[in-house]
Protein backbone atom coordinates (compact mmCIF):
# COMPACT_ATOMS: atom_id res chain seq x y z
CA UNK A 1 -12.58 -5.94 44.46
CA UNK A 2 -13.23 -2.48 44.52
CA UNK A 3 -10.67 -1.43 41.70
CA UNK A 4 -12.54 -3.67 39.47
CA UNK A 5 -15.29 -1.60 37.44
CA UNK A 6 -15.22 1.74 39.33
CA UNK A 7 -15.32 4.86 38.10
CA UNK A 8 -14.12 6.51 41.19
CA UNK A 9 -11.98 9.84 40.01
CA UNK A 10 -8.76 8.72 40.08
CA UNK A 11 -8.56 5.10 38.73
CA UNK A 12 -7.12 3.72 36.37
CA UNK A 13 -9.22 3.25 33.15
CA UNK A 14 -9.61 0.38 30.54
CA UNK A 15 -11.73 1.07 27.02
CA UNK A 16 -11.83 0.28 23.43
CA UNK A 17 -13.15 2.46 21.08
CA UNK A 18 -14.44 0.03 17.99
CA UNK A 19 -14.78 0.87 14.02
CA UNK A 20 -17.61 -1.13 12.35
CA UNK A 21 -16.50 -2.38 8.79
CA UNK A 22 -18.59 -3.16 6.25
CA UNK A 23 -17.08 -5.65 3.58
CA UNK A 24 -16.67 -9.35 2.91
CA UNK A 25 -15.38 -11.66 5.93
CA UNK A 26 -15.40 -15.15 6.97
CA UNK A 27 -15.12 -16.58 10.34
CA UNK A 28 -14.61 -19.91 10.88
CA UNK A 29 -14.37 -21.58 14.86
CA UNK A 30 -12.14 -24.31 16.28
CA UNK A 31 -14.44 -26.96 14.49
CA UNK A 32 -13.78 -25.66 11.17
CA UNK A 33 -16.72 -24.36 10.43
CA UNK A 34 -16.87 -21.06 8.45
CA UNK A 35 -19.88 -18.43 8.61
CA UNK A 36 -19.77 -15.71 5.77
CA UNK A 37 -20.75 -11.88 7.27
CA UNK A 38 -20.95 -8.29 5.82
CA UNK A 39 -19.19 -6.25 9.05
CA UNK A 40 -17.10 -6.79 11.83
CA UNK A 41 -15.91 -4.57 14.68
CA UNK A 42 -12.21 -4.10 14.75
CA UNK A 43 -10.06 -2.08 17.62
CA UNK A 44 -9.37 1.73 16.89
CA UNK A 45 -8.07 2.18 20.57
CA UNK A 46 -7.32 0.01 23.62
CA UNK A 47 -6.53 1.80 27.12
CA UNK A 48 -5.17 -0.38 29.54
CA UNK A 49 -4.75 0.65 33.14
CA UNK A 50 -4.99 4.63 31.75
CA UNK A 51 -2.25 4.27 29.17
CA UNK A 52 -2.92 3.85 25.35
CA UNK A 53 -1.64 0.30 23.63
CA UNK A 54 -1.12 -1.42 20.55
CA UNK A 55 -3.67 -1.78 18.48
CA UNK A 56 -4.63 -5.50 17.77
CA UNK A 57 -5.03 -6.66 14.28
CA UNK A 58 -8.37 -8.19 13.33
CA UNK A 59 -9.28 -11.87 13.91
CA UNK A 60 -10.12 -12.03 10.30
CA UNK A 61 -8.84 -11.67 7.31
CA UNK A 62 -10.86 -9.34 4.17
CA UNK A 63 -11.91 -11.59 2.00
């Protein structure tokens, strides 16, 4: 489609702007199995369509 990825003045707009976090956090799939890591990226800003929405919360948890 041409509204999907153009940056044609005018259209709508969809971006995230990311923190990276440095700490302790484990991430563990649909198998159960858990992988330790020192950052992760988590959401500062989501635009949807041009308009600014809620911020999710991260996938997981400080540890």
């Amino acid at each position: 489609s041409a509204e999907l990825g153009s940056l044609a003045p005018g259209m709508a707009g969809d971006a995230v702007v990311l923190d990276l976090e440095e700490g302790q956090f484990t991430y563990t799939d649909g198998a159960g199995n858990a992988v330790r890591a020192s950052r992760r990226f988590r959401a500062r800003h989501v635009i949807r369509g041009g308009a600014r929405v809620a911020t999710p919360a991260p996938a997981a948890d400080h540890v």
